[in-house]
Protein backbone atom coordinates (compact mmCIF):
# COMPACT_ATOMS: atom_id res chain seq x y z
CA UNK A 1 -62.93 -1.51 4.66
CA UNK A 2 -66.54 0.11 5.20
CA UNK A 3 -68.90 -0.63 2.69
CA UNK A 4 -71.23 1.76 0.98
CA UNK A 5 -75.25 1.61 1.60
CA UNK A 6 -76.52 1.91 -1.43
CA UNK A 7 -78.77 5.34 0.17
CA UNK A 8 -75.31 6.97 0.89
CA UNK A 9 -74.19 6.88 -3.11
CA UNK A 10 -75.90 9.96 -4.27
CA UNK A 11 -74.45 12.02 -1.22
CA UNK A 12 -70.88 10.92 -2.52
CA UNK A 13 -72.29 12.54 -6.10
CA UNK A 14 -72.71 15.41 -4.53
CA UNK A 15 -69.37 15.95 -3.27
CA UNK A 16 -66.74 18.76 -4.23
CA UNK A 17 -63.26 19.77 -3.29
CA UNK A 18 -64.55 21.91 -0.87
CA UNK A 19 -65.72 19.08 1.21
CA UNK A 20 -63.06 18.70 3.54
CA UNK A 21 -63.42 14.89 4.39
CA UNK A 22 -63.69 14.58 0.09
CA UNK A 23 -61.14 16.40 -0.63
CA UNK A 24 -58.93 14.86 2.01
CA UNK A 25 -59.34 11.38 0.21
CA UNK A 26 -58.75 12.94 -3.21
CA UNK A 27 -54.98 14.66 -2.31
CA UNK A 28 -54.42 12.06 0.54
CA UNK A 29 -50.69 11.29 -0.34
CA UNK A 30 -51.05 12.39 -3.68
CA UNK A 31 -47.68 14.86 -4.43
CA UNK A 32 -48.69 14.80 -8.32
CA UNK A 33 -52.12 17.06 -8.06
CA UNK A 34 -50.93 18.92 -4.97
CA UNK A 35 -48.03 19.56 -6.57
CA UNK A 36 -50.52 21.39 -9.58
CA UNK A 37 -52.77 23.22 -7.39
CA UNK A 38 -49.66 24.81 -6.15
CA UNK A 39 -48.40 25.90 -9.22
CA UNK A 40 -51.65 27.52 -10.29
CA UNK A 41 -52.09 29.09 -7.08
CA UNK A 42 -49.27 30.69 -7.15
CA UNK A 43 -48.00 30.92 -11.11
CA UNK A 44 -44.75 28.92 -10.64
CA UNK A 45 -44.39 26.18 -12.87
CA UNK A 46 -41.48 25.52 -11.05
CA UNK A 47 -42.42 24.60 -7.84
CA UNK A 48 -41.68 20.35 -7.21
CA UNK A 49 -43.13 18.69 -4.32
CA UNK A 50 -41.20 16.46 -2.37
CA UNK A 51 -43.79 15.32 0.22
CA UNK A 52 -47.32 15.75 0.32
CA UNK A 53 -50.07 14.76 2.72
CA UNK A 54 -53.39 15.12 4.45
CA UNK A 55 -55.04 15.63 8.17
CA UNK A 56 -51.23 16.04 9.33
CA UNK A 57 -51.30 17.06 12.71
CA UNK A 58 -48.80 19.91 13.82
CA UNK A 59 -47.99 19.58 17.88
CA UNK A 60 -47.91 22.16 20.34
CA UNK A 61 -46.69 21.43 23.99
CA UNK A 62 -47.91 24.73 24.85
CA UNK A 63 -50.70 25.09 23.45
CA UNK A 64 -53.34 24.07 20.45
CA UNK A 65 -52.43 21.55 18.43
CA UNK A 66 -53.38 21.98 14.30
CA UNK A 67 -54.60 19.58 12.13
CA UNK A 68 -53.67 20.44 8.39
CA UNK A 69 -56.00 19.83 5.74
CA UNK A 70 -52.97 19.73 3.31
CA UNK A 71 -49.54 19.75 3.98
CA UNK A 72 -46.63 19.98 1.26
CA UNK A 73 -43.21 20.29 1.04
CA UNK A 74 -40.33 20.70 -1.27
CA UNK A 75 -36.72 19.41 -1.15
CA UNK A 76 -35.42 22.71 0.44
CA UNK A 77 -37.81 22.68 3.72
CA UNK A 78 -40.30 25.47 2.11
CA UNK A 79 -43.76 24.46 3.52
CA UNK A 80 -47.09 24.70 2.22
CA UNK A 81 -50.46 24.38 4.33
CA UNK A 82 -53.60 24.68 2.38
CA UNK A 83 -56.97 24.74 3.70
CA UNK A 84 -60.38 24.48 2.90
CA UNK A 85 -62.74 26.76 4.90
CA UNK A 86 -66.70 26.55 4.22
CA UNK A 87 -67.17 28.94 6.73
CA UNK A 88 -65.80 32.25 6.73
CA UNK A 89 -65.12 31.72 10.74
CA UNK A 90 -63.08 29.01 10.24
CA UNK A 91 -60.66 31.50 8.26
CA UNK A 92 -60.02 34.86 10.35
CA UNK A 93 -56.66 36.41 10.01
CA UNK A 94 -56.00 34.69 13.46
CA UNK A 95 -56.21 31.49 12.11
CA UNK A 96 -53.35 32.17 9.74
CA UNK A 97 -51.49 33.46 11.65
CA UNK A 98 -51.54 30.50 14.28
CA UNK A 99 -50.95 28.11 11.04
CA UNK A 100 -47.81 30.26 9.93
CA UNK A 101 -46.28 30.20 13.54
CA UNK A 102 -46.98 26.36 13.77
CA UNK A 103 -44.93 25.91 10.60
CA UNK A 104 -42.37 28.09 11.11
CA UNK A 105 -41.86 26.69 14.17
CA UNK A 106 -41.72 23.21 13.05
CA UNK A 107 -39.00 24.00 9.96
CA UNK A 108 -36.48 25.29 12.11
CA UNK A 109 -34.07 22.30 13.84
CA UNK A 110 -33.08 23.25 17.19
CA UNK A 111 -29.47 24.81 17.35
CA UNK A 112 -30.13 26.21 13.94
CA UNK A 113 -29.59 29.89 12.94
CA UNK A 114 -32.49 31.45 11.99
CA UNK A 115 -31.65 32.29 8.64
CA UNK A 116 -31.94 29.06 7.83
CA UNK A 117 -35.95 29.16 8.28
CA UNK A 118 -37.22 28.18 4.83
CA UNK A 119 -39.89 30.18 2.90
CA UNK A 120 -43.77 28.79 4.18
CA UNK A 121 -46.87 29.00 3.05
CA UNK A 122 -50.38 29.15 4.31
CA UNK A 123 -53.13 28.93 1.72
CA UNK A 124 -57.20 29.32 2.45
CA UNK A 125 -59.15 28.78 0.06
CA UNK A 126 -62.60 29.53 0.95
CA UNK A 127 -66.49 29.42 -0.69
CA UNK A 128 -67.24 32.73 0.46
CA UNK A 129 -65.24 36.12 -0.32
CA UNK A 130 -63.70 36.13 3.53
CA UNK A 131 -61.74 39.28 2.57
CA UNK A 132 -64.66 40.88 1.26
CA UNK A 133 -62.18 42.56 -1.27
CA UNK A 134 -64.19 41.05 -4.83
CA UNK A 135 -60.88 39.63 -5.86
CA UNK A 136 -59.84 36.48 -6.55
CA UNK A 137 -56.94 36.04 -4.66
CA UNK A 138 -55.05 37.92 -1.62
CA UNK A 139 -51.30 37.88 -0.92
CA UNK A 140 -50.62 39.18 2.60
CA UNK A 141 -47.33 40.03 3.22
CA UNK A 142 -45.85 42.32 6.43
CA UNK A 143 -44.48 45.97 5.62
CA UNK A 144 -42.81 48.80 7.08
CA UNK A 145 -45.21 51.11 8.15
CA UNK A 146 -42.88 54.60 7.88
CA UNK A 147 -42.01 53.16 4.70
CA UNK A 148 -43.96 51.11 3.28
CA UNK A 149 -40.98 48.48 2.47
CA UNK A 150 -41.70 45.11 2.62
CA UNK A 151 -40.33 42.89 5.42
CA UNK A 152 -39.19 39.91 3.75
CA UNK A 153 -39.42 37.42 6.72
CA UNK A 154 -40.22 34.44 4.02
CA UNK A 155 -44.17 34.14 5.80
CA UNK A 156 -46.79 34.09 2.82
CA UNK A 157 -50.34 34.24 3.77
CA UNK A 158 -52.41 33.42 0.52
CA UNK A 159 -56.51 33.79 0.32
CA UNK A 160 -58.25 32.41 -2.75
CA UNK A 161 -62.02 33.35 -3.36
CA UNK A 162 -63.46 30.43 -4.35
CA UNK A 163 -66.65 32.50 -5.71
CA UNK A 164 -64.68 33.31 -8.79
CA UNK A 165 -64.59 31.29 -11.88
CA UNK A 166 -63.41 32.33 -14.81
CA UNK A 167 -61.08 31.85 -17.37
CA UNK A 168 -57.75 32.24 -15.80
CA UNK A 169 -56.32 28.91 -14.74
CA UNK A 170 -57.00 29.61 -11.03
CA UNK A 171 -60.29 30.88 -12.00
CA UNK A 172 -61.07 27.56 -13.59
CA UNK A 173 -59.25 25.52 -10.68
CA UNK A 174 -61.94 27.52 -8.40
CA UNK A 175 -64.60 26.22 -10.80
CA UNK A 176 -63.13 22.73 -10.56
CA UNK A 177 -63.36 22.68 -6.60
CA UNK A 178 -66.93 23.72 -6.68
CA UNK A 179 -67.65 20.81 -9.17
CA UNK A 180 -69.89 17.58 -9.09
CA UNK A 181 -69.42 16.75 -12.11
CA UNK A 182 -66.03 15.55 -13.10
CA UNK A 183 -67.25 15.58 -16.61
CA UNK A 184 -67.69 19.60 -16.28
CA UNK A 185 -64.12 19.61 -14.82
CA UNK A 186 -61.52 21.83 -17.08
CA UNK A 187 -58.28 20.05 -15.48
CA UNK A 188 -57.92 16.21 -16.27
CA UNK A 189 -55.86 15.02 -13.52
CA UNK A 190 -58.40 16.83 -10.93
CA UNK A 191 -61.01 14.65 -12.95
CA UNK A 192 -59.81 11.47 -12.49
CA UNK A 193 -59.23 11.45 -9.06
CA UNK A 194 -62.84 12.18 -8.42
CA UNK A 195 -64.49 10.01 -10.95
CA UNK A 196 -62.26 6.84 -9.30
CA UNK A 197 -63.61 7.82 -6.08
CA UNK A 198 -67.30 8.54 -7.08
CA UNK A 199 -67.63 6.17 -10.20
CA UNK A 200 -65.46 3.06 -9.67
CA UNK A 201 -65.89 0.42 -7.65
CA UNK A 202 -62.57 0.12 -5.73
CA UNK A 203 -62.53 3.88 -5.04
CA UNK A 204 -66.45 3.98 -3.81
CA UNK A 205 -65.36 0.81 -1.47
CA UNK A 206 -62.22 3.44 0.13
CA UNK A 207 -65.15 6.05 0.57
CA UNK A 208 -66.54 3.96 3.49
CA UNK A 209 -64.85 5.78 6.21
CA UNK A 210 -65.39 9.37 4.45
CA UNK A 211 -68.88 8.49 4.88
CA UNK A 212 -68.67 7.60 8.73
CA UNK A 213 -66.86 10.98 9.23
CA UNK A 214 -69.56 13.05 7.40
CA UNK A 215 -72.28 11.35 9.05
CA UNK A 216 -70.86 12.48 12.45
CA UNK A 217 -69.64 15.51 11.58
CA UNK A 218 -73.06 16.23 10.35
CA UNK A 219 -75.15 15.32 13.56
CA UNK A 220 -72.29 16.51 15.54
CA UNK A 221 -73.59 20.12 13.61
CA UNK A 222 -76.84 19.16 14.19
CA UNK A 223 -76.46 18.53 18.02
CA UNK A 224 -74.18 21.92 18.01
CA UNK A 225 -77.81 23.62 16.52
CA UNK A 226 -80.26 22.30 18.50
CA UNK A 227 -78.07 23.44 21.37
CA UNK A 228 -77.90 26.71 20.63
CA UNK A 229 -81.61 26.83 19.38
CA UNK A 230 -82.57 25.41 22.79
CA UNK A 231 -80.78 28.49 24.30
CA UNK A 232 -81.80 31.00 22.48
CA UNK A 233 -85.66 29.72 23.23
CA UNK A 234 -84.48 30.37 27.09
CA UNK A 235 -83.17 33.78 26.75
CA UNK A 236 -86.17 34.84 24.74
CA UNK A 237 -88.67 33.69 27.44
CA UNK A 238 -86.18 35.03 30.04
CA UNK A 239 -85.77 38.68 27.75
CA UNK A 240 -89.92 38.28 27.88
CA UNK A 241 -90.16 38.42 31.63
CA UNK A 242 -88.17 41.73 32.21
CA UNK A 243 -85.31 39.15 33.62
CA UNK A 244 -81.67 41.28 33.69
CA UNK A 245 -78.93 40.37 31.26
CA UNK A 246 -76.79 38.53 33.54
CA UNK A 247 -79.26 36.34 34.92
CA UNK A 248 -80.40 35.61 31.61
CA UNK A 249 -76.72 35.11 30.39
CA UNK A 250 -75.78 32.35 33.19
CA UNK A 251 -79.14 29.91 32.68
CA UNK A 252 -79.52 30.69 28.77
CA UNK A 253 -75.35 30.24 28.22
CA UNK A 254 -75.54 32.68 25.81
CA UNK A 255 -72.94 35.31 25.71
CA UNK A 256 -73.72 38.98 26.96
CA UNK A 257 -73.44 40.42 23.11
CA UNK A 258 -76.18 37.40 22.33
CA UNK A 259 -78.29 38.29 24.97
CA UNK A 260 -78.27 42.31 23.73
CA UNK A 261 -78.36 41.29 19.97
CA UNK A 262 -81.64 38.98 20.50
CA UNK A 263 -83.31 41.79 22.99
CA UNK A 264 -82.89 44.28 20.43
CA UNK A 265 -84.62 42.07 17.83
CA UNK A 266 -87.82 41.42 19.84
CA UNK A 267 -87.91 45.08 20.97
CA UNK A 268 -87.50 46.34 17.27
């Protein structure tokens, strides 16, 4: 177990659910409060989850593999995956649609007809409005086009705007993710878990490793910047000498749409 410099306990105060290596630790294992973000994501008190875990990774011999920020499942095979994106890169329509064909690939047995694939789910919930749409939540389903019928292959897509709190109960669940303060938090069981892990003792010891991961995730970042600072410096004195894009775009690494972006900023 890691212990916890005493400089490091005011970062854990500043933690929400929408830090992924936080909010990994808060629903690791935890089927009861997965279970009720489910539910209020999507309005069915009925949903029970069998399994639930965290940082599951999903295989692919042929390709990427996926880790899962959250991973559910009920008794009948129906999958959920839900994710927490800071960065509106991190959730392009591509990205869901990889996540969807990773699970539907992994819920049918082989030799199995393919009716038997179970309903899945794949769930982003993201700080900034990704779908740029000012609603609070997206359901993206496939249609005919001629028609407009829907094509009810069981694959729901799901986007949830963290930006907006208010007081429906996913509006306050959004408020509850953005939250420091477990005090300020409107749904108890969401509270608890976070005051164990930022108040008490045992659960600030099991933050240890949380910590290690955010440290190097954060000057992993801040090598990524200083990388990319570093080339844009080079292109700029490169754009400066009349040097041609392509020369510019094989010593500064940037890409070509870079290069034309940055010379049409110092020529404006």
């Amino acid at each position: 177990m890691v212990k916890i410099k005493q400089d490091l306990l005011n970062s854990i105060k500043e933690f929400t659910l929408m830090d992924d290596p936080f909010m990994t630790k808060v629903f690791e294992d935890d089927i009861e409060r997965t279970q009720l973000i489910l539910r209020i994501i999507l309005e069915n008190d009925t949903i029970k989850v069998k399994k639930a875990s965290t940082q599951k990774r999903l295989k692919n011999l042929q390709g990427r593999d996926l880790q899962l920020d959250i991973l559910a499942e009920k008794a009948d095979g129906t999958k959920f995956n839900v994710e927490v994106q800071n960065e509106s890169s991190g959730a392009i329509p591509q990205r869901a649609r990889y996540h969807m064909s990773l699970l539907d690939a992994k819920s049918l047995p082989k030799g199995e007809y393919f009716d038997k694939i179970p309903e899945n789910y794949v769930i982003f919930i993201t700080r900034e409005d990704v779908l740029k749409g000012l609603l609070p939540i997206y359901h993206i389903h496939r249609t005919i086009d001629e028609n407009g019928s829907s094509f009810a292959d069981g694959s729901h897509i799901i986007y949830v705007n963290a930006k907006i709190h208010n007081d429906t109960p996913l509006g306050m669940l959004m408020h509850d993710f953005c939250c420091k303060n477990p005090d300020d938090m409107h749904y108890k069981k969401l509270a608890e878990k976070i005051r164990y892990f930022k108040e008490e003792k045992e659960g600030l010891d099991k933050m240890g490793d949380v910590m290690e991961k955010l440290i190097a995730k954060r000057e992993k970042e801040a090598m990524r910047k200083a990388q990319k600072e570093a080339r844009i410096s080079v292109a700029k004195e490169m754009l400066a000498d009349n040097e041609c894009i392509d020369k510019i775009v094989k010593y500064s690494k940037l890409s070509v749409k870079e290069v034309r972006a940055l010379a049409a900023k110092m020529s404006a």
